[in-house]
Structures are given as C-alpha cells and as structure tokens.
C-alpha atoms as a PDB file:
ATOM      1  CA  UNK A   1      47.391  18.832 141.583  1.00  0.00           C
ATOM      2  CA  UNK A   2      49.301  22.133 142.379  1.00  0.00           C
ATOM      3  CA  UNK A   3      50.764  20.432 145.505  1.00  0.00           C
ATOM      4  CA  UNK A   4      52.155  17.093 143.498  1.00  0.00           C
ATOM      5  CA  UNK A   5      53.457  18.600 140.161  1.00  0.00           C
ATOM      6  CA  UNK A   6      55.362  21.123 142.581  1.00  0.00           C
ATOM      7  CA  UNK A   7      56.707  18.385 145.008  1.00  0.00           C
ATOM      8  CA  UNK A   8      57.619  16.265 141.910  1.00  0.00           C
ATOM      9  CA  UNK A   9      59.512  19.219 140.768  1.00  0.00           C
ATOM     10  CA  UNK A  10      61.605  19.869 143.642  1.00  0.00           C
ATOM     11  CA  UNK A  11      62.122  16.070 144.762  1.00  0.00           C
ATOM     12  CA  UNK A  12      64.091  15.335 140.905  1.00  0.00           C
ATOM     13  CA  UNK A  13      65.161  19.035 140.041  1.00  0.00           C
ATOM     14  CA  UNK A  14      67.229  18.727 143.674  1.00  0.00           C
ATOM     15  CA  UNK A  15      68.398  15.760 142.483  1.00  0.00           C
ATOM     16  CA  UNK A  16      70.038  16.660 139.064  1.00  0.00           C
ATOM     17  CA  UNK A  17      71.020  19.961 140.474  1.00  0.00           C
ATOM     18  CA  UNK A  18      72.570  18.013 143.266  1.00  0.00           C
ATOM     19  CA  UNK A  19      74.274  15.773 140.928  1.00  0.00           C
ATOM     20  CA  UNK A  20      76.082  18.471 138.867  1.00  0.00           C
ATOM     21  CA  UNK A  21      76.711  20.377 141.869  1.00  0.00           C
ATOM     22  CA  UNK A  22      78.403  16.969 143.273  1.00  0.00           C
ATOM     23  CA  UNK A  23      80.450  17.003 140.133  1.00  0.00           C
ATOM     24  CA  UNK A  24      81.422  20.694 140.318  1.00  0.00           C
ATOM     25  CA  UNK A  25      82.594  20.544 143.806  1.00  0.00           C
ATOM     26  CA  UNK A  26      83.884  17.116 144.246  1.00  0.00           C
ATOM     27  CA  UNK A  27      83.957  14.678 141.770  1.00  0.00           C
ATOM     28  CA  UNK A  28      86.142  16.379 138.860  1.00  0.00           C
ATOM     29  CA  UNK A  29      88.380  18.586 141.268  1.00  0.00           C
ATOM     30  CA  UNK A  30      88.548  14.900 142.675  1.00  0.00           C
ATOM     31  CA  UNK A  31      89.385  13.442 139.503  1.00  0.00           C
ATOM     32  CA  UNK A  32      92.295  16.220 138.435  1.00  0.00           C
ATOM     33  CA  UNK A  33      94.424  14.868 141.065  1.00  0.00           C
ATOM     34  CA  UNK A  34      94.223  11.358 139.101  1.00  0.00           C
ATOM     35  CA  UNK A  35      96.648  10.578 136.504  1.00  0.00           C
ATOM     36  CA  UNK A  36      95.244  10.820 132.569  1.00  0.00           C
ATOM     37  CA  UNK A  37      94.660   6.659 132.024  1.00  0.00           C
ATOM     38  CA  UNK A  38      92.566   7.021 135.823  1.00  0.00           C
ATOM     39  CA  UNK A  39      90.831   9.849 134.765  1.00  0.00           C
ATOM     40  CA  UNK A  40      89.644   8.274 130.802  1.00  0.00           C
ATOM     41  CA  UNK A  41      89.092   5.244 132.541  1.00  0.00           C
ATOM     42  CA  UNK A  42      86.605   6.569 135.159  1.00  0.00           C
ATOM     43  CA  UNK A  43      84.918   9.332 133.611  1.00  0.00           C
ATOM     44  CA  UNK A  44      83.748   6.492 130.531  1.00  0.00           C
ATOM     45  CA  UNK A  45      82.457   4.428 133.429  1.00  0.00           C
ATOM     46  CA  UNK A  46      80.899   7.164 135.154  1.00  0.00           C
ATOM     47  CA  UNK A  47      78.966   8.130 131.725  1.00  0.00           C
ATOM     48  CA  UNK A  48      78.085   4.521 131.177  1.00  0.00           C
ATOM     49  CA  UNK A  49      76.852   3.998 135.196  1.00  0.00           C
ATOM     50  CA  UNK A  50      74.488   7.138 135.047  1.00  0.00           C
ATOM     51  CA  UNK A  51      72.788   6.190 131.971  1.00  0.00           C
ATOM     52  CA  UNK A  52      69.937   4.426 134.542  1.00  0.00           C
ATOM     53  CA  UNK A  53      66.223   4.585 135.251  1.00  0.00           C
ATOM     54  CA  UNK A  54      67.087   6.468 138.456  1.00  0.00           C
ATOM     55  CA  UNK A  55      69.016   9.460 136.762  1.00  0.00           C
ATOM     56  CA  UNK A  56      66.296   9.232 134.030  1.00  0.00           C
ATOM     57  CA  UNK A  57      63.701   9.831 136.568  1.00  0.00           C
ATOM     58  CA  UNK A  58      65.456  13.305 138.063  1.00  0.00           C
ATOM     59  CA  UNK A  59      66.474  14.531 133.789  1.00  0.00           C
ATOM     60  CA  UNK A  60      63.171  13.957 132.171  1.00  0.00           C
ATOM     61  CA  UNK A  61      61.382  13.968 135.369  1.00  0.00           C
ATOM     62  CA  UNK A  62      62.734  17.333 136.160  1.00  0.00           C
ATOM     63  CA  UNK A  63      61.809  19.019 132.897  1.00  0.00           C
ATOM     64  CA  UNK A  64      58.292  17.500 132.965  1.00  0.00           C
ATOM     65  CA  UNK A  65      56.987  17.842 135.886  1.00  0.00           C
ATOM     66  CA  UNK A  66      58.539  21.946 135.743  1.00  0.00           C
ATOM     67  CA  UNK A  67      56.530  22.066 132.805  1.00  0.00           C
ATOM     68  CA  UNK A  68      53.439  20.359 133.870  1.00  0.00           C
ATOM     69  CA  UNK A  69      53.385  22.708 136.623  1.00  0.00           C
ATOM     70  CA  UNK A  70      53.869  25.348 134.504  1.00  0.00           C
ATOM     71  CA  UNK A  71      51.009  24.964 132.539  1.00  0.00           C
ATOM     72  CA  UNK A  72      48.610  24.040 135.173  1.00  0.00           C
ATOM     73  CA  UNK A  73      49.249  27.235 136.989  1.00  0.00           C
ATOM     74  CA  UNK A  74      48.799  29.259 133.592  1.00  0.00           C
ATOM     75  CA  UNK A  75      45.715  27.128 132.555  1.00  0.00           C
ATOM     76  CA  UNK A  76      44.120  27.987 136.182  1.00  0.00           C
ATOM     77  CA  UNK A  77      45.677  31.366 136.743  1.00  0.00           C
ATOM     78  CA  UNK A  78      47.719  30.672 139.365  1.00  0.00           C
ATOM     79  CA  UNK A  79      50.292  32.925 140.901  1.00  0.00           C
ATOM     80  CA  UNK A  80      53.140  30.574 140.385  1.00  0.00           C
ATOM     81  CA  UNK A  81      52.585  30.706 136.477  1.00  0.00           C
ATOM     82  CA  UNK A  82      55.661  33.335 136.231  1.00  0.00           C
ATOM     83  CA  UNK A  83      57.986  31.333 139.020  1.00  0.00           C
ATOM     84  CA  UNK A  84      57.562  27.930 137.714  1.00  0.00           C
ATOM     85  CA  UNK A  85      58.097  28.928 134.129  1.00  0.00           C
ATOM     86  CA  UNK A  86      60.942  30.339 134.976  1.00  0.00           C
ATOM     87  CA  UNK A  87      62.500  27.245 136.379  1.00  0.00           C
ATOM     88  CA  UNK A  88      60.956  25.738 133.814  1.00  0.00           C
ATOM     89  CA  UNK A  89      63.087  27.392 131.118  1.00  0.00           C
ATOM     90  CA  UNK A  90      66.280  27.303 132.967  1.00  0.00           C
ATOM     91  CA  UNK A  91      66.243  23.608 133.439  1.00  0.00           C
ATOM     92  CA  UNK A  92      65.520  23.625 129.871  1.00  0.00           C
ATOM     93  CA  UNK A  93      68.378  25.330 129.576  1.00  0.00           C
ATOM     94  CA  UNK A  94      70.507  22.834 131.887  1.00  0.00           C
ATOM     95  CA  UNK A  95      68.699  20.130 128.881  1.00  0.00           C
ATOM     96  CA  UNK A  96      70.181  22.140 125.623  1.00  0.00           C
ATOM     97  CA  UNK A  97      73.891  22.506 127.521  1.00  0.00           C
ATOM     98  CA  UNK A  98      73.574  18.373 128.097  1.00  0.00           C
ATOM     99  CA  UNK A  99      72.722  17.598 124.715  1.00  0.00           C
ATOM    100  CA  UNK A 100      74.606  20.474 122.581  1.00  0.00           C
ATOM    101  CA  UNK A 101      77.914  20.244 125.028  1.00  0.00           C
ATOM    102  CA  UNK A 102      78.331  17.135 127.812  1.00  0.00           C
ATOM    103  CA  UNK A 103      77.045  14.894 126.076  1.00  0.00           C
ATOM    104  CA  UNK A 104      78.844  15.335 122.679  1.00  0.00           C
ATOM    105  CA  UNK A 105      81.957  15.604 124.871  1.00  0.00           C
ATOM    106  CA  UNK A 106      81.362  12.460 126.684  1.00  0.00           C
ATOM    107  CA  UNK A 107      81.028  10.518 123.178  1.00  0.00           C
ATOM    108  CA  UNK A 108      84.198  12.010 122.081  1.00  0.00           C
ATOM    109  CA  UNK A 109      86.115  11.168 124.869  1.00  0.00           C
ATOM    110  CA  UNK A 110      85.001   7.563 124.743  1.00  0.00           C
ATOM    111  CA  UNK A 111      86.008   7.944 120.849  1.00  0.00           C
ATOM    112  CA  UNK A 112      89.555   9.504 121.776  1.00  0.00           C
ATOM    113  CA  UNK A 113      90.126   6.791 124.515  1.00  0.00           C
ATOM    114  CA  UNK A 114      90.209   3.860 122.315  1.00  0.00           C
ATOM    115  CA  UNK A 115      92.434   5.939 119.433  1.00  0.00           C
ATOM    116  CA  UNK A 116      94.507   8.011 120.698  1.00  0.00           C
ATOM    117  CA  UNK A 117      96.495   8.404 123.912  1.00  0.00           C
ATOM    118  CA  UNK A 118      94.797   8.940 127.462  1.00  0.00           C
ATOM    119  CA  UNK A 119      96.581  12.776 128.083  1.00  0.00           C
ATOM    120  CA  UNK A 120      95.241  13.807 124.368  1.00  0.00           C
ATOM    121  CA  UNK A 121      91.684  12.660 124.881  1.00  0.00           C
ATOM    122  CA  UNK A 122      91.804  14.320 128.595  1.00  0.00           C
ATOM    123  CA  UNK A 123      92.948  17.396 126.849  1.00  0.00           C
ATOM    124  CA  UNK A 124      90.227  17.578 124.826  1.00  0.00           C
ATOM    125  CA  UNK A 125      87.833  17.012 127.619  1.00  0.00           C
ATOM    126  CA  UNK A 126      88.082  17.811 130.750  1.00  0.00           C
ATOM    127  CA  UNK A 127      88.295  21.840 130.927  1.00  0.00           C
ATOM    128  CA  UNK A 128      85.076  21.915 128.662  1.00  0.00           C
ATOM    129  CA  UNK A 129      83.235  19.958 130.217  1.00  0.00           C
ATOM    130  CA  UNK A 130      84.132  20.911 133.763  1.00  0.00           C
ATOM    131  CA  UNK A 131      83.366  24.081 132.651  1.00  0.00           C
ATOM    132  CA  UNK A 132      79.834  23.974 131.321  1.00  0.00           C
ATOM    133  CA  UNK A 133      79.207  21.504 134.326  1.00  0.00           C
ATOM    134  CA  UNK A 134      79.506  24.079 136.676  1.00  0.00           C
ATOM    135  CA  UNK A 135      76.998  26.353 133.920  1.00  0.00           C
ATOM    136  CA  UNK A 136      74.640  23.422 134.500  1.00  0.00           C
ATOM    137  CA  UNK A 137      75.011  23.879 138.597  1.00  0.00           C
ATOM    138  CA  UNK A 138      74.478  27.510 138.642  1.00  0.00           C
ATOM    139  CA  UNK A 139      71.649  27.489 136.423  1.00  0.00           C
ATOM    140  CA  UNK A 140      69.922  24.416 138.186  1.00  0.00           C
ATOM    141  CA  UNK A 141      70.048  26.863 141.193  1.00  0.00           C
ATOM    142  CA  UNK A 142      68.710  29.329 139.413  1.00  0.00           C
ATOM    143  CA  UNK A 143      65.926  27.108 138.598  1.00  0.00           C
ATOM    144  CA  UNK A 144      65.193  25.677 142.299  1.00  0.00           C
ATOM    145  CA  UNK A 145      65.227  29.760 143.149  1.00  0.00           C
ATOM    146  CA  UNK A 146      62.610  30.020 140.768  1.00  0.00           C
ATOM    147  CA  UNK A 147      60.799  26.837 142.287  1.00  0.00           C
ATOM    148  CA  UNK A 148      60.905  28.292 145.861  1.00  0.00           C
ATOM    149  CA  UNK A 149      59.117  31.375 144.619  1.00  0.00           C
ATOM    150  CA  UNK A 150      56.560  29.374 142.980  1.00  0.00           C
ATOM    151  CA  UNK A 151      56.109  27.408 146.150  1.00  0.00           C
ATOM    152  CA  UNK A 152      56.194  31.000 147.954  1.00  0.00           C
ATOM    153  CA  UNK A 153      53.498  32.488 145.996  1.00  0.00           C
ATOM    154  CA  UNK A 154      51.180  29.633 145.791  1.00  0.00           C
ATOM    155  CA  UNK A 155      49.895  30.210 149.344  1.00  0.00           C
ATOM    156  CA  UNK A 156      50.889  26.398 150.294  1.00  0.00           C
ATOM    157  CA  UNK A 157      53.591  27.692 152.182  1.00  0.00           C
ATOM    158  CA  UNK A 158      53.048  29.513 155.839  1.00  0.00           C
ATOM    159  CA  UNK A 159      55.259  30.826 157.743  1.00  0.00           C
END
C-alpha cells in the first residue's frame, strides 16, 4: 500500500508542480511579450481549458494521495511518517495560495475583461499572480523534496 499511495503521490504532485513551474518559466514570461487584449484573451482561456478531469486528477489527486500516505505511514509507524507529512502540508499550502490568491485573481480578471479595458484588468493581474505562481513552484519543490525523503527512508529505494 506504501508502494502505491507513494507512486500516486509523485506521478500527480510532478504534475502540478510541473505545471506551475511551466507557468513560472515559460508561459507568463511568454505571455508579457503579448500585447494587453492577447494577454486577457488567453489567460481567460487558459483558466477555462485547465478546469478538466486531467488537472483535477494531479490538484486533488496530489493532496490525497500525500495525505493518504501520510497517515498510513503514521498509522503503521513507518519512517516516512515525518517526510510525507511534510509534503503533505506544503502542497496544502500550494491548495490555500490557489484558492485564497489565483483563483480569486483569475475570477477578477475575467470580471475586469468584460468591464473595463484590457491594460486595466492586466494591471490588476498579472504581477500578483505571476508572483504567487512562482510561491506555488517553489513550494511544490519543496514538497517533491519532502517526497524523495519519504521514498528514501522507506527502504523501497536501493542504491
């Protein structure tokens, strides 16, 4: 059980760290060379696209099977109780920076968009968000550390 709730875990936290780290290091410095009607247009797209079973999978999946494995290991006491709480509670983290910041942003921008003109609602927007995006990176790193050590201490892994 050890063996699947950690594989789960690093299979969809990989992929939502991978995703913000794809929007830290590509995908807005990408979009800042676009002008402000571009860059309202696409970002509302993007935040429509990516509301889909696949990105679902690697958000919830993430946080649940980081927890399941969490608890197992503390129910069974398991050397990777302290590592995979840990990346546990920074992906949770990751989860309270969506909701509280991104999120709220994204819904405003959308708002802005259809009332007011494209450069205001990029104003608004785009440092913020960019900002705590590249929070969301670091910390999802932080977390996959965190995995690695629980992977490293479970005696699974030889080298």
């Amino acid at each position: 059980m050890l063996v699947f709730l950690l594989t789960l875990s690093s299979l969809t936290l990989a992929g939502i760290g991978g995703l913000y780290y794809a929007f830290a290091c590509s995908i807005m410095p990408g979009l800042k060379r676009v002008d402000d009607a571009a860059f309202v247009s696409t970002m509302s797209r993007i935040n429509v696209a990516i509301q889909n079973p696949w990105f679902a999978l690697s958000f919830v999946g993430a946080f649940l099977a980081l927890g399941g494995a969490a608890i197992y290991a503390w129910l069974n006491g398991l050397s990777t109780a302290i590592p995979a709480t840990a990346a546990w509670v920074l992906y949770s983290i990751t989860l309270v920076i969506t909701a509280r910041i991104n999120i709220p942003l994204n819904n405003r921008l959308d708002e802005a968009a259809k009332t007011m003109d494209a450069a205001t609602a990029r104003s608004s927007f785009e440092a913020p968000w960019t900002r705590w995006n590249i929070h969301r990176s670091w910390i999802s790193f932080a977390a996959l550390l965190c995995l690695c050590a629980a992977w490293a201490t479970s005696g699974m892994v030889r080298t």
